[in-house]
N, C-alpha and C. Protein backbone atom coordinates (compact mmCIF):
# COMPACT_ATOMS: atom_id res chain seq x y z
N UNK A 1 -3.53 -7.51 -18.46
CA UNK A 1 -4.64 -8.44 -18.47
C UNK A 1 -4.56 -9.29 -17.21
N UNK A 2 -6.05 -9.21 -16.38
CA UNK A 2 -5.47 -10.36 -15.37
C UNK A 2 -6.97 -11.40 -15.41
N UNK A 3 -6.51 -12.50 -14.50
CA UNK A 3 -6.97 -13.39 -14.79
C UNK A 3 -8.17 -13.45 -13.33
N UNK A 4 -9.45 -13.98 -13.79
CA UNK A 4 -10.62 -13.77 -12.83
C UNK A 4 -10.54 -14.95 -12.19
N UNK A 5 -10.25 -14.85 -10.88
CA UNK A 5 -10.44 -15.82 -9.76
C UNK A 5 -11.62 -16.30 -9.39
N UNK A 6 -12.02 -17.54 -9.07
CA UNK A 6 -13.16 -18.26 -8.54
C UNK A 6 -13.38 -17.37 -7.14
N UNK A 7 -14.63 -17.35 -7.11
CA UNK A 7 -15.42 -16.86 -6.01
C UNK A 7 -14.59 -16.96 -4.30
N UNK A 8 -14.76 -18.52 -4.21
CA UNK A 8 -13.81 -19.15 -2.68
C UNK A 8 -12.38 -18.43 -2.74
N UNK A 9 -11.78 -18.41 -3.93
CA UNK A 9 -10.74 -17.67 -4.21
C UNK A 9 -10.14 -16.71 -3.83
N UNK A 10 -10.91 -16.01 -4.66
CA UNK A 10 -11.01 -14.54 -4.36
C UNK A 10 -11.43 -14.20 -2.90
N UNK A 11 -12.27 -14.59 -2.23
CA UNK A 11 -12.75 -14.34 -0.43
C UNK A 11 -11.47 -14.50 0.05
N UNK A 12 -10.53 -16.10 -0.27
CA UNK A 12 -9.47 -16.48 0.45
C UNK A 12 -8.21 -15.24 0.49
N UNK A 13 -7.76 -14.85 -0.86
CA UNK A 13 -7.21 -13.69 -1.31
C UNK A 13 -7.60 -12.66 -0.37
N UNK A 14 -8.48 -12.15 0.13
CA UNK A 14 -9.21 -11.10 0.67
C UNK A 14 -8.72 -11.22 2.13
N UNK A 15 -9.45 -12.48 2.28
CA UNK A 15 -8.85 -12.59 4.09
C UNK A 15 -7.54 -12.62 4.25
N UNK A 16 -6.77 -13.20 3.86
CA UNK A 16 -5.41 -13.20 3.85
C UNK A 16 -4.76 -11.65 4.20
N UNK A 17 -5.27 -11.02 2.87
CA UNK A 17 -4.80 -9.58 2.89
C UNK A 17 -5.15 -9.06 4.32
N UNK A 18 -6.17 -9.16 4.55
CA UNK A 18 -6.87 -8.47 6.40
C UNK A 18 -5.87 -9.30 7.33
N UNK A 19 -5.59 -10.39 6.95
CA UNK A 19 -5.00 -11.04 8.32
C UNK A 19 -3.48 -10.32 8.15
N UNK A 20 -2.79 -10.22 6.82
CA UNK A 20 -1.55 -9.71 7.33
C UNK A 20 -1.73 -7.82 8.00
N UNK A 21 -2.99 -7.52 7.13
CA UNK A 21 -2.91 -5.91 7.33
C UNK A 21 -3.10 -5.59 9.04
N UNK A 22 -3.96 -7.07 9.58
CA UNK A 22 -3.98 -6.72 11.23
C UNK A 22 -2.29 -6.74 11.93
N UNK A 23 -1.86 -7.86 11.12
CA UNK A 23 -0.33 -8.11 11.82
C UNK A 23 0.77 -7.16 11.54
N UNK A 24 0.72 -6.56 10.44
CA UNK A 24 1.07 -5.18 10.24
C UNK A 24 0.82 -4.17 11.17
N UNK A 25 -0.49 -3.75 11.32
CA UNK A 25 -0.71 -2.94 12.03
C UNK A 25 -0.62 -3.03 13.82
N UNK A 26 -0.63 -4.11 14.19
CA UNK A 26 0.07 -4.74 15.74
C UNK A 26 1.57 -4.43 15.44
N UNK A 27 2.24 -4.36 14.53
CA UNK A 27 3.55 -4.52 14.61
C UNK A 27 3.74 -2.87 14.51
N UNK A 28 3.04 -2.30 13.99
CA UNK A 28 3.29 -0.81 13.71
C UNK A 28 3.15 -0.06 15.45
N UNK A 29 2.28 -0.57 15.69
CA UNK A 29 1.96 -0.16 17.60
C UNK A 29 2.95 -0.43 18.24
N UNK A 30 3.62 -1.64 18.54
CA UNK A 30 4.50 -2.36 19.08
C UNK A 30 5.90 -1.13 18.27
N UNK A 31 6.09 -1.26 18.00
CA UNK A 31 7.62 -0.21 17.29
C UNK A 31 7.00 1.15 17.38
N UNK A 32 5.53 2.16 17.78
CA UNK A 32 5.78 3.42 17.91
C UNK A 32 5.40 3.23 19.47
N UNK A 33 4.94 2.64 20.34
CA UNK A 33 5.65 2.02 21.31
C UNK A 33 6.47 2.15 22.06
N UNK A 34 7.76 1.24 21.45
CA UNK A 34 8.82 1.30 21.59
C UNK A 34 9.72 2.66 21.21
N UNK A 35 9.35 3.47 19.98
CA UNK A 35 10.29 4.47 19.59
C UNK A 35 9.90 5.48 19.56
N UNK A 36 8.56 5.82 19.79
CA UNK A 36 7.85 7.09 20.25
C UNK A 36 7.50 7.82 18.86
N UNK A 37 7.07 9.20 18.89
CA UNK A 37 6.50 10.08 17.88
C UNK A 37 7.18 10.04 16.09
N UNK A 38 8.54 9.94 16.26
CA UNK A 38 8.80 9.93 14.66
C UNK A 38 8.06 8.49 13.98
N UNK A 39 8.75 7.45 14.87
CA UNK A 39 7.76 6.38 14.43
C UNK A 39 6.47 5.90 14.00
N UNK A 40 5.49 6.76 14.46
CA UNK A 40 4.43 7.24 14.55
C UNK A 40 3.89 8.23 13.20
N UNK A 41 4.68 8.86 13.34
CA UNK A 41 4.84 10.14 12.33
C UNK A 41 4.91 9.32 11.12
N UNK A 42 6.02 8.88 10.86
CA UNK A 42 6.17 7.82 9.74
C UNK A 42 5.65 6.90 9.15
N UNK A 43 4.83 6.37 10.33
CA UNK A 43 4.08 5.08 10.13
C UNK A 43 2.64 5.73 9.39
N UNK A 44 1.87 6.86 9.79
CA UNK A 44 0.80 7.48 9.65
C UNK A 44 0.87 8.25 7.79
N UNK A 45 2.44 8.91 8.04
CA UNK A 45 2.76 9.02 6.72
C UNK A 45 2.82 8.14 5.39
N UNK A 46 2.85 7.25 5.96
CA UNK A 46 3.27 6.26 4.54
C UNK A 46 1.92 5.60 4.38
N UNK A 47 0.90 5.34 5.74
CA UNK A 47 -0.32 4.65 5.50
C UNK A 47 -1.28 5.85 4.19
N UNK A 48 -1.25 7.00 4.39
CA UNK A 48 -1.86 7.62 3.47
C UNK A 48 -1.42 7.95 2.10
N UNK A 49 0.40 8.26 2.44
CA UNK A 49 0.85 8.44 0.95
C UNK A 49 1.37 7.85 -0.45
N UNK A 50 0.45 6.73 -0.55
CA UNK A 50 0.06 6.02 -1.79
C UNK A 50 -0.85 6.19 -2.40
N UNK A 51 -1.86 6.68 -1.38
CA UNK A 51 -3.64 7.44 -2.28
C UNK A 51 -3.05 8.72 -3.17
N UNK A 52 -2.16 9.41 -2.48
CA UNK A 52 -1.75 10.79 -3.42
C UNK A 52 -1.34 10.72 -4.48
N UNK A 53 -1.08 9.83 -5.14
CA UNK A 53 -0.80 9.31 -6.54
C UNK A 53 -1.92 9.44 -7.36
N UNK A 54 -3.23 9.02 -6.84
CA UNK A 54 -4.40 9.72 -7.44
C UNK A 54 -4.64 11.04 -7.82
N UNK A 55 -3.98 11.93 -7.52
CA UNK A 55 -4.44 13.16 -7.69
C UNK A 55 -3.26 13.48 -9.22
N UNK A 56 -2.83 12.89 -9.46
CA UNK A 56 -1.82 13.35 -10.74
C UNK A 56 -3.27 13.17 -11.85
N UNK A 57 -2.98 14.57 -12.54
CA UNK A 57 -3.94 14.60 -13.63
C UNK A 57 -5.52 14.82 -13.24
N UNK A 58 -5.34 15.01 -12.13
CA UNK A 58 -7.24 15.06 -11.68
C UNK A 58 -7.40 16.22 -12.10
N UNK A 59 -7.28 17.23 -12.91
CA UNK A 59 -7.62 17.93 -13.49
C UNK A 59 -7.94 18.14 -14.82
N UNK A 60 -8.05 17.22 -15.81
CA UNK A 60 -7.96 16.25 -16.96
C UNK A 60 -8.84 16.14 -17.64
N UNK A 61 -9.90 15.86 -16.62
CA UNK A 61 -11.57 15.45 -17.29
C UNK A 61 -11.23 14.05 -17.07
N UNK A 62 -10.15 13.74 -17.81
CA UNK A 62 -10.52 11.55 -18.19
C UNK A 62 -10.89 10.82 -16.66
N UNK A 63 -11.12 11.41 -15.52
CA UNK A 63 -11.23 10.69 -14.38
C UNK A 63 -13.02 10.69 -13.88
N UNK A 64 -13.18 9.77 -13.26
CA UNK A 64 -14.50 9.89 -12.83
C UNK A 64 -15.48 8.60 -12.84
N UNK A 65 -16.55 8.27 -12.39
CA UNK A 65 -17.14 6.95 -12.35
C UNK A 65 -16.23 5.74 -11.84
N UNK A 66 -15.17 6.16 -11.07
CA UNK A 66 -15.03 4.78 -10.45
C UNK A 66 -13.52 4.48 -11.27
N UNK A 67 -12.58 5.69 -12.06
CA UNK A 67 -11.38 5.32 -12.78
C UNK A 67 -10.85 6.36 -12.49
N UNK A 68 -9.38 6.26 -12.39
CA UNK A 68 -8.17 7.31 -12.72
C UNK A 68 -8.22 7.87 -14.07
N UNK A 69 -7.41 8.85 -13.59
CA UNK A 69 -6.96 9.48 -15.02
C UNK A 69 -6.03 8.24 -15.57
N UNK A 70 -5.62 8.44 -16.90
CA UNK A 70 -4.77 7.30 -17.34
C UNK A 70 -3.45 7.95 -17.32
N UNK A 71 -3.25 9.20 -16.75
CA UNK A 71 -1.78 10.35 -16.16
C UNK A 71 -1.33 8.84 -15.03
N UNK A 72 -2.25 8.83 -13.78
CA UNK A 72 -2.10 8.93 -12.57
C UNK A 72 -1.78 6.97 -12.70
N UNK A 73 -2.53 6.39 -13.46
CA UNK A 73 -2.13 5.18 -12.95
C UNK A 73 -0.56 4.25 -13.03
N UNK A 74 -0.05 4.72 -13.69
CA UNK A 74 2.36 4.47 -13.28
C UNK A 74 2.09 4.50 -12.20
N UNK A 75 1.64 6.15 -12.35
CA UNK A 75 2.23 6.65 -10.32
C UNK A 75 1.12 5.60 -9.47
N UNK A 76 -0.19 5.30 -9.59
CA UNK A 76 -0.91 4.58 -8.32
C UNK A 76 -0.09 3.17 -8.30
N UNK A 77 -0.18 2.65 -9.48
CA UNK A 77 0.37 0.96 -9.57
C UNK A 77 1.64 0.97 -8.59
N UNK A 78 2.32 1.95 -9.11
CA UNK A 78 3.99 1.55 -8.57
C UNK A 78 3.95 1.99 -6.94
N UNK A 79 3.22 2.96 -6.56
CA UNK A 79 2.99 2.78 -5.06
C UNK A 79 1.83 1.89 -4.69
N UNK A 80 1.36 0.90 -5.16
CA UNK A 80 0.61 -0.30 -4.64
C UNK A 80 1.09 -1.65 -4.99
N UNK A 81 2.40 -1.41 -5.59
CA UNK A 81 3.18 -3.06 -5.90
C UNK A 81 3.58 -3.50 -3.74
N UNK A 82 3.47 -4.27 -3.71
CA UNK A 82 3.95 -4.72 -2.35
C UNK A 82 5.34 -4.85 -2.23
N UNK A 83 6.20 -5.14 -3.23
CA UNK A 83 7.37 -6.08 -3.15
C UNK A 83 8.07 -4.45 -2.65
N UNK A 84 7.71 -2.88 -3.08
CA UNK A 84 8.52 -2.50 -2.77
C UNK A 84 8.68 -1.88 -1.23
N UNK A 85 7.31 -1.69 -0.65
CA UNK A 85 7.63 -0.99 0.83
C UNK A 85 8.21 -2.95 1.78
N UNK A 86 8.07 -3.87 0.64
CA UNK A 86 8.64 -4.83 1.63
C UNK A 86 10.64 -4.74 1.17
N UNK A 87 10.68 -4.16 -0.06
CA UNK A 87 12.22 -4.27 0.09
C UNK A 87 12.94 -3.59 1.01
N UNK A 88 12.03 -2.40 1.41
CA UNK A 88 12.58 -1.41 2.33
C UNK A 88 12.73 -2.13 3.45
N UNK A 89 11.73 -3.29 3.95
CA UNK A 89 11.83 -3.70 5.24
C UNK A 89 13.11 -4.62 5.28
N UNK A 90 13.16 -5.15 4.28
CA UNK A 90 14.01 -6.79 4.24
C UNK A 90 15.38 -5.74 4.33
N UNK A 91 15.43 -4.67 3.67
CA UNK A 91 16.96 -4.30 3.36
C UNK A 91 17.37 -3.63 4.92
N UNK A 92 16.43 -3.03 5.62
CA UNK A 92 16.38 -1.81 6.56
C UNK A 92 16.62 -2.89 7.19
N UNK A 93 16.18 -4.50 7.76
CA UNK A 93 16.47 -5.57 8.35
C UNK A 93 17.62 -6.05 8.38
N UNK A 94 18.35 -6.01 7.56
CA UNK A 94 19.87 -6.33 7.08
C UNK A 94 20.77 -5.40 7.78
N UNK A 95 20.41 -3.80 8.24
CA UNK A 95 21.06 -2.67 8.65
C UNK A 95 21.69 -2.20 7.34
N UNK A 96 21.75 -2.33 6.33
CA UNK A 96 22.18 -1.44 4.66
C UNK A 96 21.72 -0.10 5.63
N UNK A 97 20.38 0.23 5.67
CA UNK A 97 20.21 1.89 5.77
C UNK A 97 20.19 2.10 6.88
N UNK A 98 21.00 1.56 8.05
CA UNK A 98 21.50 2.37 9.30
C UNK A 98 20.44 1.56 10.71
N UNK A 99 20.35 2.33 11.07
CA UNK A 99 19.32 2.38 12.47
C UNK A 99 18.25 3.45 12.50
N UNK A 100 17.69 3.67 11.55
CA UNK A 100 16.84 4.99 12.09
C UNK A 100 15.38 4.61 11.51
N UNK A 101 14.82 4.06 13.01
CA UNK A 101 13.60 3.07 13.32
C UNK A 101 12.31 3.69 12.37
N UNK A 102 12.18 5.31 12.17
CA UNK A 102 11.14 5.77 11.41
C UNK A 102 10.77 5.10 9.59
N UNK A 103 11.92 4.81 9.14
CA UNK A 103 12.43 4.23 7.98
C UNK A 103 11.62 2.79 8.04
N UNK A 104 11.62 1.82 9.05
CA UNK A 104 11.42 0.82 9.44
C UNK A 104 9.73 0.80 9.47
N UNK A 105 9.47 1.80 10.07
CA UNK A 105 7.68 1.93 10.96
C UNK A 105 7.03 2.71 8.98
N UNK A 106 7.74 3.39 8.63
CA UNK A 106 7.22 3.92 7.12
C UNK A 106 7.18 2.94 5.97
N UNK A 107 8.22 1.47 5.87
CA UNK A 107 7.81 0.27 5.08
C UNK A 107 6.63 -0.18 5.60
N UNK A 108 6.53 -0.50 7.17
CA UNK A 108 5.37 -1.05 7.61
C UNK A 108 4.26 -0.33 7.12
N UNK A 109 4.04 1.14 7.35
CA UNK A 109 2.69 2.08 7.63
C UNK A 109 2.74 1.55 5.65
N UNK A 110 3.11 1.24 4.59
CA UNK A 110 2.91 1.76 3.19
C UNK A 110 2.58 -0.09 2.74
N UNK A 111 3.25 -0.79 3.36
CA UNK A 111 2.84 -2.41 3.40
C UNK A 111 1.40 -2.52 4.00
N UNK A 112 1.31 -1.78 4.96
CA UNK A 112 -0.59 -1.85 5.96
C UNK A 112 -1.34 -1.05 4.44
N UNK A 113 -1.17 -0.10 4.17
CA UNK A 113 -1.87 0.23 3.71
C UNK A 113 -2.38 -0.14 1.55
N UNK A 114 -1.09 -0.94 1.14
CA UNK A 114 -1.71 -1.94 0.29
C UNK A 114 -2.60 -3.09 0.79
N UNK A 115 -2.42 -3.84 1.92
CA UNK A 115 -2.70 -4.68 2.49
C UNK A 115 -4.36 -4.61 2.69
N UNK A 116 -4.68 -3.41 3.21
CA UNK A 116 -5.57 -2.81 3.60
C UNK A 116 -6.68 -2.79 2.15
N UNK A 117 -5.66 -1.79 1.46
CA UNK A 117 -6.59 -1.80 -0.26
C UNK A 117 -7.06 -3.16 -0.58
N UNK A 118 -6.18 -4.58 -0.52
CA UNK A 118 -6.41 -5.33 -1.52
C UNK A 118 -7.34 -6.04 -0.66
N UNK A 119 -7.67 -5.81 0.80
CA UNK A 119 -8.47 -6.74 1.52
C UNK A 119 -9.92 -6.12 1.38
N UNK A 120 -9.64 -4.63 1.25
CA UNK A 120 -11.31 -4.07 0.79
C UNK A 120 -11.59 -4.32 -0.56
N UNK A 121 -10.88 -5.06 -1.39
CA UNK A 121 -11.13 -5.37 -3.19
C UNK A 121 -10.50 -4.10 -3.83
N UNK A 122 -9.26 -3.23 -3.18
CA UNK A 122 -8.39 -2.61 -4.28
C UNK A 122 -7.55 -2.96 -4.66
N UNK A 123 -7.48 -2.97 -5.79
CA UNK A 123 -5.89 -3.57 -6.70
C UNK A 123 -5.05 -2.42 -7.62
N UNK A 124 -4.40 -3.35 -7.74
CA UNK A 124 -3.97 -1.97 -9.33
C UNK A 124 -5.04 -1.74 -10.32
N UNK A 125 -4.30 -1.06 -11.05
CA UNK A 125 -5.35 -0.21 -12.06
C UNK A 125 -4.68 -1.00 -13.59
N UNK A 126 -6.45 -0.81 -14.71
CA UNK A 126 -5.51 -0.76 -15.45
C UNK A 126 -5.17 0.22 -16.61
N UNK A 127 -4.74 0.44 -17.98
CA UNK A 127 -4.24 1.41 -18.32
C UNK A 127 -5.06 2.98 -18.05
N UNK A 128 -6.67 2.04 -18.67
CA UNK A 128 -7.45 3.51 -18.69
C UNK A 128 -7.98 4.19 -17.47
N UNK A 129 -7.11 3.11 -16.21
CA UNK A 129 -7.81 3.88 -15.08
C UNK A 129 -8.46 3.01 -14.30
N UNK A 130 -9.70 1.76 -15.19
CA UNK A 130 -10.40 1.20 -14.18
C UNK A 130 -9.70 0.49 -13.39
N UNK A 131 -10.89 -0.33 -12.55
CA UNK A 131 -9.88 -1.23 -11.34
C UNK A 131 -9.71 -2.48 -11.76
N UNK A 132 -8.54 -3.16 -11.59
CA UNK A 132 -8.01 -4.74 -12.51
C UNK A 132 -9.61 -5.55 -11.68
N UNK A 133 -9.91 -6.60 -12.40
CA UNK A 133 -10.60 -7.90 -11.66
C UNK A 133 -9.87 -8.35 -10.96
């Protein structure tokens, strides 16, 4: 259940999301840039592969008019929570998982691309599929 935000609100919510998804995406340039094609590779990878979560169960029937299947939404929610392509960054920041900059540019490319959803008005889902308020 979520709770419906006032109008000014909700816009503020919106811009926010665009302003980090631009600073994201400057930062994603700046590091393939600097580290060339895997970075790149990675960064491009992770911006798309959170939509593929949609396709679980699209063969189902229950999908259509604007909802998931109710298969697919675990898998969409849990690749559109933020906290986790940011744990990758905070931890990959620390050096825990080494030096290998693609790791780094793939939290960013999967952080741009929630960022991105919630600034065009996508959110999570809820059970049966539709989109939360």
């Amino acid at each position: 259940m979520s709770v419906a935000l006032s109008p000014a609100r909700h816009v503020a919510k919106r811009v926010a999301w665009a302003a980090l998804a631009v600073f994201l995406l400057a930062f994603i340039v700046l590091e393939v840039i600097n580290h060339g094609g895997p970075a790149l590779a990675a960064a491009l990878l992770l911006l798309i592969a959170p939509d593929l979560s949609m396709f679980v169960g699209a063969g189902d029937g229950t999908a259509g008019g604007g909802k998931l299947s109710p298969k697919a939404v675990p898998y969409y929610n849990l690749m559109h929570r933020p906290w986790i392509p940011l744990a990758v960054l905070v931890v990959y920041s620390f050096g825990v998982l080494g030096d290998w900059v693609p790791l780094f540019t793939a939290g960013l490319g999967w952080l741009t691309h929630i960022a991105v959803d919630r600034a065009f008005g996508y959110g999570l889902r809820e059970r049966d599929g539709s989109r939360r308020v």
